[in-house]
PDB file of N, CA and C in Angstrom:
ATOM      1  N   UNK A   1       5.707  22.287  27.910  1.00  0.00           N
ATOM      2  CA  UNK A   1       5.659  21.552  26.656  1.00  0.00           C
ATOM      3  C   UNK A   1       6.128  22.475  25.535  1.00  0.00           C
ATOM      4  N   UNK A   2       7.008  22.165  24.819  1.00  0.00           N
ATOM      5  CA  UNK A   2       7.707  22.641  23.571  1.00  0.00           C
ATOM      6  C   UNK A   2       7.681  21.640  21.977  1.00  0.00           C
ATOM      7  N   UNK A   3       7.499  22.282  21.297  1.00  0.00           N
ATOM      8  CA  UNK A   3       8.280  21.808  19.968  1.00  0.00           C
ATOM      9  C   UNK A   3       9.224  21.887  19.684  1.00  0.00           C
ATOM     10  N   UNK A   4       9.799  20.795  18.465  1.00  0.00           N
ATOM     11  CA  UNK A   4      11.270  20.442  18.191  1.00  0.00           C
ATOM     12  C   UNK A   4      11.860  19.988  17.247  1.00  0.00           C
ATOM     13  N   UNK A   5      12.474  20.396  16.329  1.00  0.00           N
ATOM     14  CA  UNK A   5      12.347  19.530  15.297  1.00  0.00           C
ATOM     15  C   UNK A   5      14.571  19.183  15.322  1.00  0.00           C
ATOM     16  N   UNK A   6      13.901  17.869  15.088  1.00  0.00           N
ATOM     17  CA  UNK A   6      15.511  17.191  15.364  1.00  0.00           C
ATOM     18  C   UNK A   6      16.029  17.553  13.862  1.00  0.00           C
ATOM     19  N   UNK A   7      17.053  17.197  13.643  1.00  0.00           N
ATOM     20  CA  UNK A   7      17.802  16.939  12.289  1.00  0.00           C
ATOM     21  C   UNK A   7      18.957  15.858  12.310  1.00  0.00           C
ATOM     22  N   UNK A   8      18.676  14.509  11.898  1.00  0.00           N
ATOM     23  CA  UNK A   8      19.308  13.477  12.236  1.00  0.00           C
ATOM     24  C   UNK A   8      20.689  13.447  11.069  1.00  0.00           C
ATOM     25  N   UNK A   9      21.415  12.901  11.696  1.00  0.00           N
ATOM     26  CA  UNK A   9      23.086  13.186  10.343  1.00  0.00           C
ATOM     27  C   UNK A   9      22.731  12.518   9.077  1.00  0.00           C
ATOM     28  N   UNK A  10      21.528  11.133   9.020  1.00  0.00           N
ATOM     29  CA  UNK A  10      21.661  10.365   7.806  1.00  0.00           C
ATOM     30  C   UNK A  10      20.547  11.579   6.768  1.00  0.00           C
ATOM     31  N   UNK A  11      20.236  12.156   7.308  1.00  0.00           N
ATOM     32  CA  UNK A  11      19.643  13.557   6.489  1.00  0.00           C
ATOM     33  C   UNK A  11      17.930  13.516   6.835  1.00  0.00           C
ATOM     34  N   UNK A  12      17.304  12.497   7.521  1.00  0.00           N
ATOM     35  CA  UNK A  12      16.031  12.496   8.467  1.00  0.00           C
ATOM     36  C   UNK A  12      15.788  13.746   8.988  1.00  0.00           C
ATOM     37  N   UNK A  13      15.019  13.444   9.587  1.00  0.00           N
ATOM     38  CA  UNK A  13      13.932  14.621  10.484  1.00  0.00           C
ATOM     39  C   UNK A  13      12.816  13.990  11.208  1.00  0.00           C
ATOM     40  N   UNK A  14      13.598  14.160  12.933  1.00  0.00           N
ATOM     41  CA  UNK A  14      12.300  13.899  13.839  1.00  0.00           C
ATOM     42  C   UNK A  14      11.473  15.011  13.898  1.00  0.00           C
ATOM     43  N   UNK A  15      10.278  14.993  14.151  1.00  0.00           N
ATOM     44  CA  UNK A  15       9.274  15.907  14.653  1.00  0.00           C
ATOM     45  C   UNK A  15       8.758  15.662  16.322  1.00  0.00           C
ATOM     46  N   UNK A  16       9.269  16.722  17.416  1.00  0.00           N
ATOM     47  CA  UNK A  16       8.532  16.256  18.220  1.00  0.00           C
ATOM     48  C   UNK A  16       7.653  16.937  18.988  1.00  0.00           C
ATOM     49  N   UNK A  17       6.194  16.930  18.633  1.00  0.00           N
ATOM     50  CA  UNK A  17       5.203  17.999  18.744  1.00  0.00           C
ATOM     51  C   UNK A  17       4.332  16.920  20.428  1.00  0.00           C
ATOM     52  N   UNK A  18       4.152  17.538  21.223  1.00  0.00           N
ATOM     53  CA  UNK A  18       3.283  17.538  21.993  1.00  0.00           C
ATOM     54  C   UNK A  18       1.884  17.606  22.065  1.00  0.00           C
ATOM     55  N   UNK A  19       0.760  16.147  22.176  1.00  0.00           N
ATOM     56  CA  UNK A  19      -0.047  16.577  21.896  1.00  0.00           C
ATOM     57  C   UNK A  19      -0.584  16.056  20.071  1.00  0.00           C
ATOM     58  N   UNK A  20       0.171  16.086  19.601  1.00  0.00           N
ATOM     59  CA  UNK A  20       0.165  15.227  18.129  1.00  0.00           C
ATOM     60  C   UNK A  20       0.336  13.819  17.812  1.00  0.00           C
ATOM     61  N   UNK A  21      -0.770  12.936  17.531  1.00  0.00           N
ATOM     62  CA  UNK A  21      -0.563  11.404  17.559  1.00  0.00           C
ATOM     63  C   UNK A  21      -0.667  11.019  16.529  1.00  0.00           C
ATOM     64  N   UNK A  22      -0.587  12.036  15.239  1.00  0.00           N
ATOM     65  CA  UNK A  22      -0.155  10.802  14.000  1.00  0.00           C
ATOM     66  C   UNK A  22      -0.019  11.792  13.216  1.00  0.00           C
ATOM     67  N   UNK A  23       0.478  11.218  11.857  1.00  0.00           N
ATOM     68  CA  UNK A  23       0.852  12.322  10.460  1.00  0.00           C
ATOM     69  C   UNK A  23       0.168  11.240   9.729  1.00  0.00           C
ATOM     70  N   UNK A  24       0.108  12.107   8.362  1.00  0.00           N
ATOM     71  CA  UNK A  24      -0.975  11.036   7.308  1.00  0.00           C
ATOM     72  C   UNK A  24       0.146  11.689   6.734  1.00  0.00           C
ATOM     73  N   UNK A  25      -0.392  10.445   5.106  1.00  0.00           N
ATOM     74  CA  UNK A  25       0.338  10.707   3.942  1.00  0.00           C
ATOM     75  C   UNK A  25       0.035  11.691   3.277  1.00  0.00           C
ATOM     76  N   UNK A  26       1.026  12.867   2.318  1.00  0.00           N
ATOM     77  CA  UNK A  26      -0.176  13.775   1.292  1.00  0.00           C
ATOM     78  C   UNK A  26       0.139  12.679  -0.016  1.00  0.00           C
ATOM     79  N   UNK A  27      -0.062  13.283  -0.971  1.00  0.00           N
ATOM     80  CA  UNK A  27       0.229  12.990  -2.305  1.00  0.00           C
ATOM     81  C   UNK A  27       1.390  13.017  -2.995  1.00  0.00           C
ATOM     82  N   UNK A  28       2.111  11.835  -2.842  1.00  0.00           N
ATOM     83  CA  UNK A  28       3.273  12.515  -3.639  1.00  0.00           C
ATOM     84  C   UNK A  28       4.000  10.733  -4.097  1.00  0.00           C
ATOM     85  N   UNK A  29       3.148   9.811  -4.932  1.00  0.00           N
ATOM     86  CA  UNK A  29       3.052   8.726  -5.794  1.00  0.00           C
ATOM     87  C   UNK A  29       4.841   8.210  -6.355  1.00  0.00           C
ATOM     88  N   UNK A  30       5.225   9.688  -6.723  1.00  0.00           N
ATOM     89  CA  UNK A  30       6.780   9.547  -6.939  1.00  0.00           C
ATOM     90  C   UNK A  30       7.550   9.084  -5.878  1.00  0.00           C
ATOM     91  N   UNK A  31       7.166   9.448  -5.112  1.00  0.00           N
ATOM     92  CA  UNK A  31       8.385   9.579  -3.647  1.00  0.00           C
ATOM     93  C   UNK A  31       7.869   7.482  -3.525  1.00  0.00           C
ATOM     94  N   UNK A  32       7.269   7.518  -3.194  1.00  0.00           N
ATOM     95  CA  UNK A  32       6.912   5.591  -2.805  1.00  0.00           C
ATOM     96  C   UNK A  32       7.396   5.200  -4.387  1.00  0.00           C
ATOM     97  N   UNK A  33       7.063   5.585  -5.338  1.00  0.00           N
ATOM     98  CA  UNK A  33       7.266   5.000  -6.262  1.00  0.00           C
ATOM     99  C   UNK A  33       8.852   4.569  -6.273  1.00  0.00           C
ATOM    100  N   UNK A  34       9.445   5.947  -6.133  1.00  0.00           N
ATOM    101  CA  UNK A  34      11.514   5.737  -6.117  1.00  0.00           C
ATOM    102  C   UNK A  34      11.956   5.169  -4.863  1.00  0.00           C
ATOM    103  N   UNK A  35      11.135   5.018  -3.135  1.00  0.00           N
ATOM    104  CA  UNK A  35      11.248   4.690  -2.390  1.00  0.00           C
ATOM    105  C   UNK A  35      10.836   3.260  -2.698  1.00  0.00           C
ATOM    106  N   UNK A  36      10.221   2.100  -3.085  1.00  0.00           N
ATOM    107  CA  UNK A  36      10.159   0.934  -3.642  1.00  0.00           C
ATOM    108  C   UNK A  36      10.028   0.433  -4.791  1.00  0.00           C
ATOM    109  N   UNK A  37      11.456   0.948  -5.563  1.00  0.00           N
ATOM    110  CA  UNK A  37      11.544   0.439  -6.800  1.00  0.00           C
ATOM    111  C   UNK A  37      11.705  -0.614  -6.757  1.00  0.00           C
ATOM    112  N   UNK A  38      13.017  -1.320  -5.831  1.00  0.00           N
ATOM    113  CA  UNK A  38      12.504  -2.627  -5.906  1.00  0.00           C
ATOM    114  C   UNK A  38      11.513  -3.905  -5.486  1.00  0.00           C
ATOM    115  N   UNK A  39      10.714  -3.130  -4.760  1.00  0.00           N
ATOM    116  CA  UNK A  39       9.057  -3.662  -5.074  1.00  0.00           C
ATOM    117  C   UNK A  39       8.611  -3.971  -6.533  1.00  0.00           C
ATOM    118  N   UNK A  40       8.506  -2.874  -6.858  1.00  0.00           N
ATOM    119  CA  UNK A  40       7.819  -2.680  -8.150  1.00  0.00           C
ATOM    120  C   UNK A  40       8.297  -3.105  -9.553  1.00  0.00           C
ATOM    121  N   UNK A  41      10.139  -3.175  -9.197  1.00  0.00           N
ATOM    122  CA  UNK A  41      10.390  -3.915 -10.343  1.00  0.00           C
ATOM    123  C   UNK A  41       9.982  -5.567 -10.934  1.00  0.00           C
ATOM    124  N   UNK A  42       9.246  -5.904  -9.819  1.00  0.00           N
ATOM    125  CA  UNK A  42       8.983  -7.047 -10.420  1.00  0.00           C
ATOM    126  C   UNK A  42       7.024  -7.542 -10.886  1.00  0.00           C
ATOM    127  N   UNK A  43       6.357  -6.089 -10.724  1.00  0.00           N
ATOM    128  CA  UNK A  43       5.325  -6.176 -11.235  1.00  0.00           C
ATOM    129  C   UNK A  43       4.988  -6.863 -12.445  1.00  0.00           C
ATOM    130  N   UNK A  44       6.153  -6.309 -13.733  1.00  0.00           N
ATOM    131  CA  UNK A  44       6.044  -6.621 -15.287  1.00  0.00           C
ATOM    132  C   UNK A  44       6.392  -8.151 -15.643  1.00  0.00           C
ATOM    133  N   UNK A  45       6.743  -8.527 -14.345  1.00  0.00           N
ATOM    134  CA  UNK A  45       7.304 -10.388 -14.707  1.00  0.00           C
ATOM    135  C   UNK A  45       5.828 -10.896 -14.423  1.00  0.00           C
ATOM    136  N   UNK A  46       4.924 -10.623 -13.985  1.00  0.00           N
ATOM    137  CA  UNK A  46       4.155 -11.905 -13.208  1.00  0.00           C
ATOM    138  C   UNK A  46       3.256 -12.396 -14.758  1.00  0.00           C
ATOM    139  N   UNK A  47       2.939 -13.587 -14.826  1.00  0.00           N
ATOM    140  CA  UNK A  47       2.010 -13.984 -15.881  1.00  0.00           C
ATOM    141  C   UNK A  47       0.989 -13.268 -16.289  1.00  0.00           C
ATOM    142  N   UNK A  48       0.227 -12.455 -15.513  1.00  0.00           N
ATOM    143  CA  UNK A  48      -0.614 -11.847 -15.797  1.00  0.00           C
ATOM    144  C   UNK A  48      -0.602 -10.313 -15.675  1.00  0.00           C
ATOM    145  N   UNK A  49      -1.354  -9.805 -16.887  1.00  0.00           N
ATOM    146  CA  UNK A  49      -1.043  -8.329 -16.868  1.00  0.00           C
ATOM    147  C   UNK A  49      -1.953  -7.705 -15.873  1.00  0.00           C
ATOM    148  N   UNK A  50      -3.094  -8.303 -14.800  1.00  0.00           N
ATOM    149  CA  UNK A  50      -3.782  -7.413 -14.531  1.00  0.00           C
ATOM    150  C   UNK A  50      -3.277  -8.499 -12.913  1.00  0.00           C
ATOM    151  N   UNK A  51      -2.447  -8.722 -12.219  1.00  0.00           N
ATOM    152  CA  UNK A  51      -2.233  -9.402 -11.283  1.00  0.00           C
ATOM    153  C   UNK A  51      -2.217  -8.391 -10.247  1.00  0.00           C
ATOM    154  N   UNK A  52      -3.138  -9.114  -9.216  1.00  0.00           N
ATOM    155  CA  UNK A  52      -3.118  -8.054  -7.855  1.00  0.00           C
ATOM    156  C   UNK A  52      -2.232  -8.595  -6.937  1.00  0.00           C
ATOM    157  N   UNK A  53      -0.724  -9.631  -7.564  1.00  0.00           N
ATOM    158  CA  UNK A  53      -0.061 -10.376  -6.658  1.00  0.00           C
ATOM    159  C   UNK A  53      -0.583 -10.106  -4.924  1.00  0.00           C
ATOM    160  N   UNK A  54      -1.503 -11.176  -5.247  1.00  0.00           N
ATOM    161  CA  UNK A  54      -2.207 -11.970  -3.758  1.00  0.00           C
ATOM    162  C   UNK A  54      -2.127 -13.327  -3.905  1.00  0.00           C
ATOM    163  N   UNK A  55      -2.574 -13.991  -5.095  1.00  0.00           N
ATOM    164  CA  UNK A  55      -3.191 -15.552  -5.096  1.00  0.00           C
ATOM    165  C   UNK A  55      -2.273 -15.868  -6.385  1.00  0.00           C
ATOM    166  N   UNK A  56      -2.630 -14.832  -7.142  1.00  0.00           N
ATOM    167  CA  UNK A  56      -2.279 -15.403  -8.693  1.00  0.00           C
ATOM    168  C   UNK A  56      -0.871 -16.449  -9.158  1.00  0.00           C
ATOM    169  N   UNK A  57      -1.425 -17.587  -9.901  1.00  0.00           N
ATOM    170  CA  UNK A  57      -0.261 -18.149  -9.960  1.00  0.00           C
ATOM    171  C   UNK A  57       0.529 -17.456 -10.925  1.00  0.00           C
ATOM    172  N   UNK A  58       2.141 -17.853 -10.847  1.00  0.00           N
ATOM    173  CA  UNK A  58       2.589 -16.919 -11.693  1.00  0.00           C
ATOM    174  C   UNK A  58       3.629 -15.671 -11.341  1.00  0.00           C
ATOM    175  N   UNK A  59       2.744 -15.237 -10.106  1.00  0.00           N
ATOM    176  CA  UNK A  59       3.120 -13.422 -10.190  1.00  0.00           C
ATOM    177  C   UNK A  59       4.609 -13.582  -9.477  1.00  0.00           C
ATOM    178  N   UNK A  60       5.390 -12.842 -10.606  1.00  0.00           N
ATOM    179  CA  UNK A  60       6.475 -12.392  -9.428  1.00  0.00           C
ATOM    180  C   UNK A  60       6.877 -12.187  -8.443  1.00  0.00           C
ATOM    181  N   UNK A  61       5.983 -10.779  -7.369  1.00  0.00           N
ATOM    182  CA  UNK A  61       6.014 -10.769  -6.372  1.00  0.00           C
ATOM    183  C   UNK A  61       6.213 -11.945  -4.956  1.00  0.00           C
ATOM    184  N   UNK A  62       4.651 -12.779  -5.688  1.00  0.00           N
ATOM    185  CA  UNK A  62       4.627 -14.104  -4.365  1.00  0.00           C
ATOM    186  C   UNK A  62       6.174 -14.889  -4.585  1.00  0.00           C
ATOM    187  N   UNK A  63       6.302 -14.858  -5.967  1.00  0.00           N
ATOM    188  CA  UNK A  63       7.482 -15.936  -6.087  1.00  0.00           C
ATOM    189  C   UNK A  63       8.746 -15.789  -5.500  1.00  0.00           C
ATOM    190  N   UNK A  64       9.362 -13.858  -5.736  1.00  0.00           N
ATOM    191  CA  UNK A  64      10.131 -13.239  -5.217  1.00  0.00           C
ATOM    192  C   UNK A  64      10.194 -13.481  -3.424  1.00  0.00           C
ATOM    193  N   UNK A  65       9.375 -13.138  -2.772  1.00  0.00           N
ATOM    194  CA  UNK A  65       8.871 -13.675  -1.943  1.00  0.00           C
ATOM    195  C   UNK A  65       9.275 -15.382  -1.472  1.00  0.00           C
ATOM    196  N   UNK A  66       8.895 -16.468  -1.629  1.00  0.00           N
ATOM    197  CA  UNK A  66       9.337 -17.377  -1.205  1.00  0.00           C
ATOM    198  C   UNK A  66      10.666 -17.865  -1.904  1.00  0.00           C
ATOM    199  N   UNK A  67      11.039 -17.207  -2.846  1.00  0.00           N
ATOM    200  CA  UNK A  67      12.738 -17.348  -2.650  1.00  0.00           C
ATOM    201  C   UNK A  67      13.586 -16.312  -1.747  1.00  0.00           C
ATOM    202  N   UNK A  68      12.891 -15.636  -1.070  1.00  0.00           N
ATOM    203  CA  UNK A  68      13.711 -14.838  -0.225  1.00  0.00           C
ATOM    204  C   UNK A  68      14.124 -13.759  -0.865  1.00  0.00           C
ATOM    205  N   UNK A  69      13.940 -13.427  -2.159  1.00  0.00           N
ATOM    206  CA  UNK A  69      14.593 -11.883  -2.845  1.00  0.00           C
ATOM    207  C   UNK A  69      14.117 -11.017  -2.347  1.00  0.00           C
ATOM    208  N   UNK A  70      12.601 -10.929  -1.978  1.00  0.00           N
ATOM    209  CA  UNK A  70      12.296  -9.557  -1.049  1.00  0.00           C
ATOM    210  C   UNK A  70      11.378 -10.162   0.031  1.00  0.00           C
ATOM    211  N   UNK A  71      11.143  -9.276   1.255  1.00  0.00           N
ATOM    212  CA  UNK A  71      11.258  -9.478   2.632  1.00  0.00           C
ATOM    213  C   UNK A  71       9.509  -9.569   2.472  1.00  0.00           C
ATOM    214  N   UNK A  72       8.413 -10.100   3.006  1.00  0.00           N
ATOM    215  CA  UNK A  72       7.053  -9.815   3.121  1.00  0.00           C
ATOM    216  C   UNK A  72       6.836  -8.835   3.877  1.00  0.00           C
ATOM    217  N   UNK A  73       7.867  -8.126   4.596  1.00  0.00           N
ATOM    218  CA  UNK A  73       7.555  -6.931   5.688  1.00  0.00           C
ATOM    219  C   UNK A  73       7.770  -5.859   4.738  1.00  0.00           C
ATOM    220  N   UNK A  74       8.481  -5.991   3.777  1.00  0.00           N
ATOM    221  CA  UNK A  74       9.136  -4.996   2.878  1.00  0.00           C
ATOM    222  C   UNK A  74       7.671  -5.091   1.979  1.00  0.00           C
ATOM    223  N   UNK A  75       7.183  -5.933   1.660  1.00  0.00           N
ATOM    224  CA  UNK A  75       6.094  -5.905   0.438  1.00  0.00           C
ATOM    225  C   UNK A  75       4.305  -5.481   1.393  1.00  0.00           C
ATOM    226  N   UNK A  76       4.679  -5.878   2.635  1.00  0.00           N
ATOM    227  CA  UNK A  76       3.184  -5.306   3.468  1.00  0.00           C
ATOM    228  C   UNK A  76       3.155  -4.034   3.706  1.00  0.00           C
ATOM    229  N   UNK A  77       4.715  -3.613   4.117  1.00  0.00           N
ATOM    230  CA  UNK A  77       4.874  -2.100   3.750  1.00  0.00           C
ATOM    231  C   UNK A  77       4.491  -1.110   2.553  1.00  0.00           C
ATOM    232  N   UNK A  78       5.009  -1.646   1.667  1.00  0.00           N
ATOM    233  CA  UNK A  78       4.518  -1.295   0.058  1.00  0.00           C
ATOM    234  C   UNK A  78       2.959  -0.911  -0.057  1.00  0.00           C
ATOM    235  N   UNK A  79       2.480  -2.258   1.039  1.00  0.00           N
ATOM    236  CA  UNK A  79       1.340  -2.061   0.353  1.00  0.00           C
ATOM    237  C   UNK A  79       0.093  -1.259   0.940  1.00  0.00           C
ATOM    238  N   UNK A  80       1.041  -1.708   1.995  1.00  0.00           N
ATOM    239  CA  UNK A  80       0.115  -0.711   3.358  1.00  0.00           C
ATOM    240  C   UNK A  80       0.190   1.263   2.992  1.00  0.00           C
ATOM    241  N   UNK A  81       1.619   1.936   2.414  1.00  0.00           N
ATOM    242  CA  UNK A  81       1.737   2.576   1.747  1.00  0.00           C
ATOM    243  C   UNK A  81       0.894   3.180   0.628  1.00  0.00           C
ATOM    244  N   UNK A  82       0.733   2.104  -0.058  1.00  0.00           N
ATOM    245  CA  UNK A  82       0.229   2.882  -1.800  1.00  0.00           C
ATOM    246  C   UNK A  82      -1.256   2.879  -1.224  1.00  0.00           C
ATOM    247  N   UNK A  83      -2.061   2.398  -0.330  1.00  0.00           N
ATOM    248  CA  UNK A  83      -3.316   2.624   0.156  1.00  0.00           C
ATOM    249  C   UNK A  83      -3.257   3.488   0.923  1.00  0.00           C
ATOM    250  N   UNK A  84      -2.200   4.034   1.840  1.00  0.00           N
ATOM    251  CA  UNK A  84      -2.472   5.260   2.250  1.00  0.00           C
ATOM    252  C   UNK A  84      -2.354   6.497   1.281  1.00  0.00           C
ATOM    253  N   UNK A  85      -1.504   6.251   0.136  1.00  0.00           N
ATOM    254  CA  UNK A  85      -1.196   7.012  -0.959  1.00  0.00           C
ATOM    255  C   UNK A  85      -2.336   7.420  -1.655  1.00  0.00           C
ATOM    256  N   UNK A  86      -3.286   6.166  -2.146  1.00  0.00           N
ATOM    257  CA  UNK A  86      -4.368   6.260  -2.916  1.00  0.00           C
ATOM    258  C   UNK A  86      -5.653   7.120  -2.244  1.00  0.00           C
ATOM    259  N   UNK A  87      -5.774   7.096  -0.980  1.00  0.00           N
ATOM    260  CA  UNK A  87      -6.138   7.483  -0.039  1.00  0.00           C
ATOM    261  C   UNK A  87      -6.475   9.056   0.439  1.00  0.00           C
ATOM    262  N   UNK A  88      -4.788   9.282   0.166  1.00  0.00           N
ATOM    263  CA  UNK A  88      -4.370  10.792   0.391  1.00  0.00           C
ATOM    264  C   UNK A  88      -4.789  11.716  -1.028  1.00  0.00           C
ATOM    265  N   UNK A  89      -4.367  10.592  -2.320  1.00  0.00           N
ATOM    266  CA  UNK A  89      -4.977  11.528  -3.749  1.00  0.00           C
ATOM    267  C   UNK A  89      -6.309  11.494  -3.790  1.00  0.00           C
ATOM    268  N   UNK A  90      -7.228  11.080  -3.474  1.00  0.00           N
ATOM    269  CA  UNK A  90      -8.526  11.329  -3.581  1.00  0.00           C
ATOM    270  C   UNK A  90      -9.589  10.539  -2.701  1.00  0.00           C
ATOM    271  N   UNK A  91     -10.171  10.899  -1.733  1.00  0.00           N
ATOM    272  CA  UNK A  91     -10.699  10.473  -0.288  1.00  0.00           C
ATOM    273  C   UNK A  91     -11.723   9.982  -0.887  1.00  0.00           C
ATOM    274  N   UNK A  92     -12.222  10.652  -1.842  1.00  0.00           N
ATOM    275  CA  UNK A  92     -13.677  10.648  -2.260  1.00  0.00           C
ATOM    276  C   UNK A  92     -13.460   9.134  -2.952  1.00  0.00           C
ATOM    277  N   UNK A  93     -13.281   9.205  -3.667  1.00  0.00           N
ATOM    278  CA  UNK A  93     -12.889   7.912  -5.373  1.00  0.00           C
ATOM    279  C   UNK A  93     -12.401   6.824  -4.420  1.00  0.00           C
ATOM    280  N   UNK A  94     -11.395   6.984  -3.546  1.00  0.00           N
ATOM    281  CA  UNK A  94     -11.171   5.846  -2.733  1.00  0.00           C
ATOM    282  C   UNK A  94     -12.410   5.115  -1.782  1.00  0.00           C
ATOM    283  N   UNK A  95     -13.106   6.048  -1.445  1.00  0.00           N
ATOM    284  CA  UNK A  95     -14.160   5.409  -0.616  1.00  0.00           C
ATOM    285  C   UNK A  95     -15.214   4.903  -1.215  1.00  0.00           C
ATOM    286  N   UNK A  96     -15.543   5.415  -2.536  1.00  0.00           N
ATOM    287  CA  UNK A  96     -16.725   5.265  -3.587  1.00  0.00           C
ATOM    288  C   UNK A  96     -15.965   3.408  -3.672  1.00  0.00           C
ATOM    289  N   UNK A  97     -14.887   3.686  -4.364  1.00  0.00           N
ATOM    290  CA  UNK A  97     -14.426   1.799  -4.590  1.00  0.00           C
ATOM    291  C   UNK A  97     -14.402   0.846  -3.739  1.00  0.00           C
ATOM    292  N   UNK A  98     -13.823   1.535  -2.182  1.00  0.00           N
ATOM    293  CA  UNK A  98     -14.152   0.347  -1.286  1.00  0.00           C
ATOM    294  C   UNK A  98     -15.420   0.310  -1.269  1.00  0.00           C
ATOM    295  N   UNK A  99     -16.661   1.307  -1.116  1.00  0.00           N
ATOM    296  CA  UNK A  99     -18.057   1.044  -1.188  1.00  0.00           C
ATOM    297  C   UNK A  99     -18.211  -0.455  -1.930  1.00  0.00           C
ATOM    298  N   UNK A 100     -18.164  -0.022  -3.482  1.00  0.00           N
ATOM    299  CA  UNK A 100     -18.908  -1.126  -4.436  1.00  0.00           C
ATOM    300  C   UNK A 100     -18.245  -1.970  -4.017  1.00  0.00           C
ATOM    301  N   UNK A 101     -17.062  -2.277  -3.606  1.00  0.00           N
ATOM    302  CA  UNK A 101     -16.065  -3.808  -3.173  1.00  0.00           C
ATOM    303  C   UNK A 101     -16.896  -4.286  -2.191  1.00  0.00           C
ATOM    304  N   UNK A 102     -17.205  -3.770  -1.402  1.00  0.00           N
ATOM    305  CA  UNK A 102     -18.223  -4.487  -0.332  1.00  0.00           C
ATOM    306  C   UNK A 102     -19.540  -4.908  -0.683  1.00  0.00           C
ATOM    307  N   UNK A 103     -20.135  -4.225  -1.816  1.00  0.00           N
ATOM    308  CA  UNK A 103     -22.035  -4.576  -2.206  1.00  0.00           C
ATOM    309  C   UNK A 103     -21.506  -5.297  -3.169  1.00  0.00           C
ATOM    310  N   UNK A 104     -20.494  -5.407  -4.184  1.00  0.00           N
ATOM    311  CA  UNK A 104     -20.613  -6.504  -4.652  1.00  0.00           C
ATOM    312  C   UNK A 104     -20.180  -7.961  -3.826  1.00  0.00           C
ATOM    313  N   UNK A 105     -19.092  -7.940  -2.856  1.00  0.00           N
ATOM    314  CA  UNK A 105     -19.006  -8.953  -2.103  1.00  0.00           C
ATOM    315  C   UNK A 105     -20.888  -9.195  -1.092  1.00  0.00           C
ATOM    316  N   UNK A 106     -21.511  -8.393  -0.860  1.00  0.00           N
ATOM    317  CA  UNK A 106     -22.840  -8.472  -0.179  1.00  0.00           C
ATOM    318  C   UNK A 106     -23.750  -9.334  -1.269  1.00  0.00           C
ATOM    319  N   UNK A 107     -23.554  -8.838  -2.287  1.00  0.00           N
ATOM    320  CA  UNK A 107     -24.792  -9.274  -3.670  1.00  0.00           C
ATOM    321  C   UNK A 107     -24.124 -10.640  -3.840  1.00  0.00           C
ATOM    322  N   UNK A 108     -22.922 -10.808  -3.879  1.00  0.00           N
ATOM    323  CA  UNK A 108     -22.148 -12.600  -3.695  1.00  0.00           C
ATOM    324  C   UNK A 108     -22.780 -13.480  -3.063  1.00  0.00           C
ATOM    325  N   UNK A 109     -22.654 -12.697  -1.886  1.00  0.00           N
ATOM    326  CA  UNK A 109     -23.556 -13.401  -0.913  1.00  0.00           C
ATOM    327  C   UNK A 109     -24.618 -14.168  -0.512  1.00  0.00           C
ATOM    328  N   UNK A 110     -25.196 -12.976  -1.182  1.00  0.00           N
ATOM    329  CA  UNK A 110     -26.805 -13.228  -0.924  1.00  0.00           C
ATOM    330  C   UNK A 110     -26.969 -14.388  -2.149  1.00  0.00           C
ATOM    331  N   UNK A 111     -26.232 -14.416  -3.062  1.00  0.00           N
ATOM    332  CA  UNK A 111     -26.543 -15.079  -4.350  1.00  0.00           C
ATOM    333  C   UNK A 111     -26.302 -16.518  -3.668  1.00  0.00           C
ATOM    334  N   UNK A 112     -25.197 -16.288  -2.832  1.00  0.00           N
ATOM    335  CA  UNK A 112     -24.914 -17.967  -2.831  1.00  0.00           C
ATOM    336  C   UNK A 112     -25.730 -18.242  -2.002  1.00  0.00           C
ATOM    337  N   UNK A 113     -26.595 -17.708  -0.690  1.00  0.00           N
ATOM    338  CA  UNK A 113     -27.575 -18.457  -0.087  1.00  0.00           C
ATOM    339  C   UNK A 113     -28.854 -18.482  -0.533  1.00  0.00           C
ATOM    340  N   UNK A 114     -28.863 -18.282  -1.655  1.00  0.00           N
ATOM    341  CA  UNK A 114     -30.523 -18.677  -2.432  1.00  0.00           C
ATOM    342  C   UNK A 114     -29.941 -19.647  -3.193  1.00  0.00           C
ATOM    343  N   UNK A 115     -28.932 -19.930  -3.404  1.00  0.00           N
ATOM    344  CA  UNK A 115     -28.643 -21.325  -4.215  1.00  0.00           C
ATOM    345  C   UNK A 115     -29.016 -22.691  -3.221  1.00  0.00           C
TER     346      UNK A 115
END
């Protein structure tokens, strides 16, 4: 067993380590940011300034989206991305938020079955 590191002509780089089953993201917000600009250029259109384009009527994204301007594999990517991104800048702060996202979805809960 050896290591290897390829150098592909379009200017890539395989890695092929033995024994190694995944790479994580580090920090580096710019690189995704210039790697899906056109994701992101259409954040500033959606009706709402605080849109988590999921549901919202309005938002660019979904709309972009069912006219075909950008791909949903291209935008699950994005998004699957900036959570590994957010992830990689601070483990701690990321886990503290999914925490409360869940006790407040729990305290929802509980609210609606005492109604």
């Amino acid at each position: 067993m050896r290591r290897e590191l390829v150098l592909l002509p379009n200017g890539g780089i395989v890695i092929d380590t033995p024994g190694m089953r995944e790479l994580g993201m580090w920090h580096d917000s710019e690189g995704l940011d210039r790697s899906f600009a056109d994701v992101e250029s259409y954040f500033g259109a959606c009706r709402f300034a605080d849109c988590t384009h999921t549901s919202e009527p309005g938002c660019a994204v979904q709309e972009a989206i069912e006219r075909g301007d950008l791909s949903p594999e291209r935008w699950m990517s994005y998004r699957k991305l900036k959570v590994e991104a957010e992830y990689a800048e601070d483990r701690g702060e990321y886990l503290r938020c999914k925490e409360q996202k869940f006790k407040a979805i729990k305290r929802s809960s509980r609210a609606d079955k005492k109604r």
